[in-house]
Protein backbone atom coordinates (compact mmCIF):
# COMPACT_ATOMS: atom_id res chain seq x y z
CA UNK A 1 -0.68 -21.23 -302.60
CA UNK A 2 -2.21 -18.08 -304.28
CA UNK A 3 -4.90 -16.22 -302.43
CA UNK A 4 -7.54 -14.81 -304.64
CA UNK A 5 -8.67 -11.47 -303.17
CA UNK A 6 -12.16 -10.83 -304.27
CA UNK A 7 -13.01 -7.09 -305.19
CA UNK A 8 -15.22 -4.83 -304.20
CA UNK A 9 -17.98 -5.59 -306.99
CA UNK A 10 -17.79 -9.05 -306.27
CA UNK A 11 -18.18 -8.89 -302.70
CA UNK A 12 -20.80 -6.35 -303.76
CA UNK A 13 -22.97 -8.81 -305.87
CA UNK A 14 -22.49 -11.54 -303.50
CA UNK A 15 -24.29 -9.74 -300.90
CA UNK A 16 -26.98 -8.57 -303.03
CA UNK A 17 -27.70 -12.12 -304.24
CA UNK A 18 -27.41 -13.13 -300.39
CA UNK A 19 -30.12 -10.27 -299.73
CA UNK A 20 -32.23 -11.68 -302.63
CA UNK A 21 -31.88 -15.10 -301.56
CA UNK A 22 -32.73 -14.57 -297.60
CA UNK A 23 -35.98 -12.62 -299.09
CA UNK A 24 -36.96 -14.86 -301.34
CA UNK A 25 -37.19 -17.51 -298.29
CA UNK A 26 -38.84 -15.70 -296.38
CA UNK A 27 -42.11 -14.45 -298.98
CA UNK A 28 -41.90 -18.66 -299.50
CA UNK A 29 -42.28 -19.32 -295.79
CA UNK A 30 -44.76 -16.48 -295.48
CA UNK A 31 -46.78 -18.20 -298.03
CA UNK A 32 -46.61 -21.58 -296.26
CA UNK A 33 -46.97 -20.32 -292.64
CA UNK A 34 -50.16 -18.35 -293.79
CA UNK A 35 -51.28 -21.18 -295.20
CA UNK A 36 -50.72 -23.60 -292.54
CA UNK A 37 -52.48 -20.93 -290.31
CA UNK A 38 -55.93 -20.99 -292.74
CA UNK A 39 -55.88 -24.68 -293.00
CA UNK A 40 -55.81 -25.29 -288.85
CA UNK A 41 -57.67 -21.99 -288.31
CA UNK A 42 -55.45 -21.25 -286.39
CA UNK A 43 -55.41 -17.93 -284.94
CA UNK A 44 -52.18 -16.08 -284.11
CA UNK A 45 -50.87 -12.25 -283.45
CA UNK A 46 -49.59 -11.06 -286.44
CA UNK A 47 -46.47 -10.55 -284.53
CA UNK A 48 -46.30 -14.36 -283.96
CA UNK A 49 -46.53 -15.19 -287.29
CA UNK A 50 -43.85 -12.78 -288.32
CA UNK A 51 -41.96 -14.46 -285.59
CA UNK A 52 -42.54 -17.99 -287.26
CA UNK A 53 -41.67 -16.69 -290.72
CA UNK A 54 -37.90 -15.66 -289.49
CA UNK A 55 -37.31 -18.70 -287.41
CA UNK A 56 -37.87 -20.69 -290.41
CA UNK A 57 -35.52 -18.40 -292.58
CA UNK A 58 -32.64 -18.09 -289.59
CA UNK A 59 -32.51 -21.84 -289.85
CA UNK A 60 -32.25 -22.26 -293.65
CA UNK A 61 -29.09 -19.68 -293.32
CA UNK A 62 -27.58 -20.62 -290.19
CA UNK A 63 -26.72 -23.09 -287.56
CA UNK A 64 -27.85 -20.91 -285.15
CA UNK A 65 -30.75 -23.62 -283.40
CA UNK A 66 -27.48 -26.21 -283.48
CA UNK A 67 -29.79 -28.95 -284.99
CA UNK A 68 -27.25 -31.42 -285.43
CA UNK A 69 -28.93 -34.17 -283.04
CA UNK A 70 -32.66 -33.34 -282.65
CA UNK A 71 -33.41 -35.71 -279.57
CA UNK A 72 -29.94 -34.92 -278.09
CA UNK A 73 -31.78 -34.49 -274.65
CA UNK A 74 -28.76 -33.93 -272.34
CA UNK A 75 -27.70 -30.71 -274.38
CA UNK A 76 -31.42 -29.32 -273.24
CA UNK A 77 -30.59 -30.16 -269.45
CA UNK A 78 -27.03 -28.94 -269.65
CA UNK A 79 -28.00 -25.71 -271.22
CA UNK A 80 -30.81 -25.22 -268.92
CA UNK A 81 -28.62 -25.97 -265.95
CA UNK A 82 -26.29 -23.20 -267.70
CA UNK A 83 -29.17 -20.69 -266.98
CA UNK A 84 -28.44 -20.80 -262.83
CA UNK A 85 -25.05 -18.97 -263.73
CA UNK A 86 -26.44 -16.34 -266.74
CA UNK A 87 -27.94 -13.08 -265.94
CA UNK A 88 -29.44 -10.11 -268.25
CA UNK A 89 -29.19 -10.49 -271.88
CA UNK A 90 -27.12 -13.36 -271.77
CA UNK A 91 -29.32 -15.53 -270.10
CA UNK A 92 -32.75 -13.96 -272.45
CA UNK A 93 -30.77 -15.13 -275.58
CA UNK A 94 -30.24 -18.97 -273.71
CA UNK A 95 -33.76 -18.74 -273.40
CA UNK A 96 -34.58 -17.89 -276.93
CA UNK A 97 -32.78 -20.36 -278.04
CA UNK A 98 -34.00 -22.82 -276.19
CA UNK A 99 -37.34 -22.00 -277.06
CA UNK A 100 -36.38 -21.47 -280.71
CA UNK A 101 -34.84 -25.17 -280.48
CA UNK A 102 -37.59 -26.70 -279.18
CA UNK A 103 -39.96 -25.08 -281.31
CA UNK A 104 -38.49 -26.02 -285.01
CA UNK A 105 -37.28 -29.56 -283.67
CA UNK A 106 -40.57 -30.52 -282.51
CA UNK A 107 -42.47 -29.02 -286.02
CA UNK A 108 -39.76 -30.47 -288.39
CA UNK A 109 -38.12 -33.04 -287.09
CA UNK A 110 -41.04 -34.84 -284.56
CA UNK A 111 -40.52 -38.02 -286.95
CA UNK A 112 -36.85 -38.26 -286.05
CA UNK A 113 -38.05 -37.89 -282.62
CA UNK A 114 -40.70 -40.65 -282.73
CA UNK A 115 -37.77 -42.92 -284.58
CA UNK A 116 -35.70 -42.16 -281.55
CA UNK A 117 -38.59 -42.94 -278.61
CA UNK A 118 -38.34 -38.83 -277.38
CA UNK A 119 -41.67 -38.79 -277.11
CA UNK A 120 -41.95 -35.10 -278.67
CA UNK A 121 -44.54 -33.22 -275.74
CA UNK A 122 -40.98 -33.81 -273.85
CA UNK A 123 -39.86 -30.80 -275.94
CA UNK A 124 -43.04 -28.98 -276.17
CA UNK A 125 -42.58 -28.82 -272.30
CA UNK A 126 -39.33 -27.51 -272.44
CA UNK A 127 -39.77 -25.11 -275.30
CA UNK A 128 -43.27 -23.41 -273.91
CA UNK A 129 -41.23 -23.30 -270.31
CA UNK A 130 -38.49 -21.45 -272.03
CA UNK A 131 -40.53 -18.73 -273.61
CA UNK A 132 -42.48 -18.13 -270.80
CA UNK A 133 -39.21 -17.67 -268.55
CA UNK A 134 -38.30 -15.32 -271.83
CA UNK A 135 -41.53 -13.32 -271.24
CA UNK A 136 -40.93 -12.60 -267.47
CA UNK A 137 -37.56 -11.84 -268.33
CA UNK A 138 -38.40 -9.33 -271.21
CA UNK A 139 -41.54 -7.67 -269.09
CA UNK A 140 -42.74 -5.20 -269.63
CA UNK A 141 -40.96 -4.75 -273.32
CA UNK A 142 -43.27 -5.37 -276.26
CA UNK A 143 -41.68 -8.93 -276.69
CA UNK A 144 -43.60 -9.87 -273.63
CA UNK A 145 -46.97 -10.52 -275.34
CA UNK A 146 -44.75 -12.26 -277.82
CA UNK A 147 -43.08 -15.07 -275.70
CA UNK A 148 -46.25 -15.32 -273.74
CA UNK A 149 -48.53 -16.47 -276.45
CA UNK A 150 -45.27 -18.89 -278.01
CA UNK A 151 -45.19 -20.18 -274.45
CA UNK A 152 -49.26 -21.18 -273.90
CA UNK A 153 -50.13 -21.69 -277.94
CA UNK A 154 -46.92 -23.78 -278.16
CA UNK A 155 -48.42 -26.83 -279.38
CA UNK A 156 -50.37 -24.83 -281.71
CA UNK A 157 -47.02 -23.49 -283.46
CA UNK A 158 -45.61 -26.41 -283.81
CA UNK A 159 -48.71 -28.19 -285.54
CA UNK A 160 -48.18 -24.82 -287.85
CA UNK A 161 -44.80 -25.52 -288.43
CA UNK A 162 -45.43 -29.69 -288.67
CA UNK A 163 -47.60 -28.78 -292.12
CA UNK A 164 -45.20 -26.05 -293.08
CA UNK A 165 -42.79 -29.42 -293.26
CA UNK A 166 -45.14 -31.74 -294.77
CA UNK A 167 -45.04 -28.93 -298.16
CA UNK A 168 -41.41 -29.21 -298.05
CA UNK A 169 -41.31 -32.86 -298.00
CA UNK A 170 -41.48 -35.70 -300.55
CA UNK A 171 -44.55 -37.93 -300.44
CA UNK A 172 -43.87 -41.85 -300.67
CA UNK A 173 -44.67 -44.95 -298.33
CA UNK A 174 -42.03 -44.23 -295.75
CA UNK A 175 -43.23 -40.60 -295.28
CA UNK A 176 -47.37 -42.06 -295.32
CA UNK A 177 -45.52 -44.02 -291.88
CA UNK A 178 -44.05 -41.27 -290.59
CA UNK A 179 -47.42 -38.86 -290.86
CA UNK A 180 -49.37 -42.30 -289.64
CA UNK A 181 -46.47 -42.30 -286.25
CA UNK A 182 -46.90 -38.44 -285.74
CA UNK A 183 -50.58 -38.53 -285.70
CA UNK A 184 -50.33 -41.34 -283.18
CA UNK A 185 -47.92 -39.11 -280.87
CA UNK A 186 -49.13 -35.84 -281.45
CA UNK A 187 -52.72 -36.35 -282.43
CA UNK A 188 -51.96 -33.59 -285.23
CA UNK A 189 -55.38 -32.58 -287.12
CA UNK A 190 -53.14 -32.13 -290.08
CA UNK A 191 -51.45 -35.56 -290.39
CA UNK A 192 -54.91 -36.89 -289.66
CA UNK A 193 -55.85 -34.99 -292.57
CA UNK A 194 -53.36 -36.42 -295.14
CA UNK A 195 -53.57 -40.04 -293.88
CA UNK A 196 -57.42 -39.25 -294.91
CA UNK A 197 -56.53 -37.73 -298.73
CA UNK A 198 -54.42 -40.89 -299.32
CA UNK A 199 -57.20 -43.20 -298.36
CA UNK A 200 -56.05 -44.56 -295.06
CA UNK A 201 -58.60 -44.51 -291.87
CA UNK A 202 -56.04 -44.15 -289.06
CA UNK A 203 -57.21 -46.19 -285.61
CA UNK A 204 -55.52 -45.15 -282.88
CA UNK A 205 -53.48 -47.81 -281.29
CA UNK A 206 -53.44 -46.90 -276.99
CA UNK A 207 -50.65 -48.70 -275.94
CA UNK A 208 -48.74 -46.80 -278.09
CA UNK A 209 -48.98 -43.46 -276.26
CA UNK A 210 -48.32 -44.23 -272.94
């Protein structure tokens, strides 16, 4: 077998487009956060939103938030049971994680969640716990107002990210059920919103949420 040894130029030009590509994300999810942020009036730090913008872009590039199984419950538990035995910046970059996890899962995937009965304020517990450990950690850094405000407007950043995900999604009759399920969980003032614009009156069903 021949190995091809790329040069210098090519390696060169492959970052660059990498570069290009990893900014071009993130002026798309700037867009789409801001927007998401307008349409809830929603009002977060400016440092928040930044934050949003390259948790978005970090999981387009990576498997960093291991996403493989979105209501894999037990590797929350084991992970946070990992936290007894981490210390310093080890156990701040479990937490982040954890938060970070929590945080895209519940925005992005809540309809996998829903499909799976994990009834998704499960993770918005665990996620808002896990930044707010963060912030007590990180105190009195800058990154403390940070965590803080992911840990008590947590719901509020993942109905941000939940519309971010409806732009990136296809519309048909299975995703009109999904929004229709996710409103039922989550209440969310955007899925409301769309069940509205494609002429459906949603009536919450009580049973249903307990």
């Amino acid at each position: 077998m021949i190995e091809v040894i790329p040069t210098e130029s090519q390696l060169q030009r492959e970052n660059l487009t990498c570069v290009l590509r990893t900014e071009r994300l993130e002026e798309i999810f700037r867009e789409l956060v801001q927007k998401a942020v307008k349409s809830q009036n929603a009002q977060p730090s400016s440092m928040a939103e930044y934050y949003l913008v390259a948790l978005l872009s970090s999981a387009v590039n990576s498997s960093a938030l291991v996403l493989a199984d979105p209501a894999n419950d037990l590797t929350f538990a084991e992970t946070y049971l990992a936290l007894k035995t981490q210390s310093g910046a080890q156990r701040e970059e479990t937490l982040r994680r954890l938060g970070d996890r929590a945080l895209f899962v519940s925005g992005f995937f809540s309809d996998c969640l829903m499909r799976k009965n994990v009834n998704p304020k499960y993770y918005h517990r665990m996620g808002s716990l896990a930044y707010s450990r963060l912030a007590d950690e990180v105190e009195p850094s800058p990154l403390f107002e940070l965590f803080r405000e992911l840990a008590k407007g947590f719901p509020m950043f993942v109905s941000i990210l939940g519309e971010v995900s409806e732009h990136t999604a296809p519309h048909n009759n299975r995703r009109t059920l999904s929004v229709y399920e996710k409103w039922l969980w989550t209440g969310s003032a955007s899925a409301y919103k769309e069940l509205i614009e494609n002429g459906i009156n949603p009536i919450r069903v009580e049973s249903r949420m307990q």
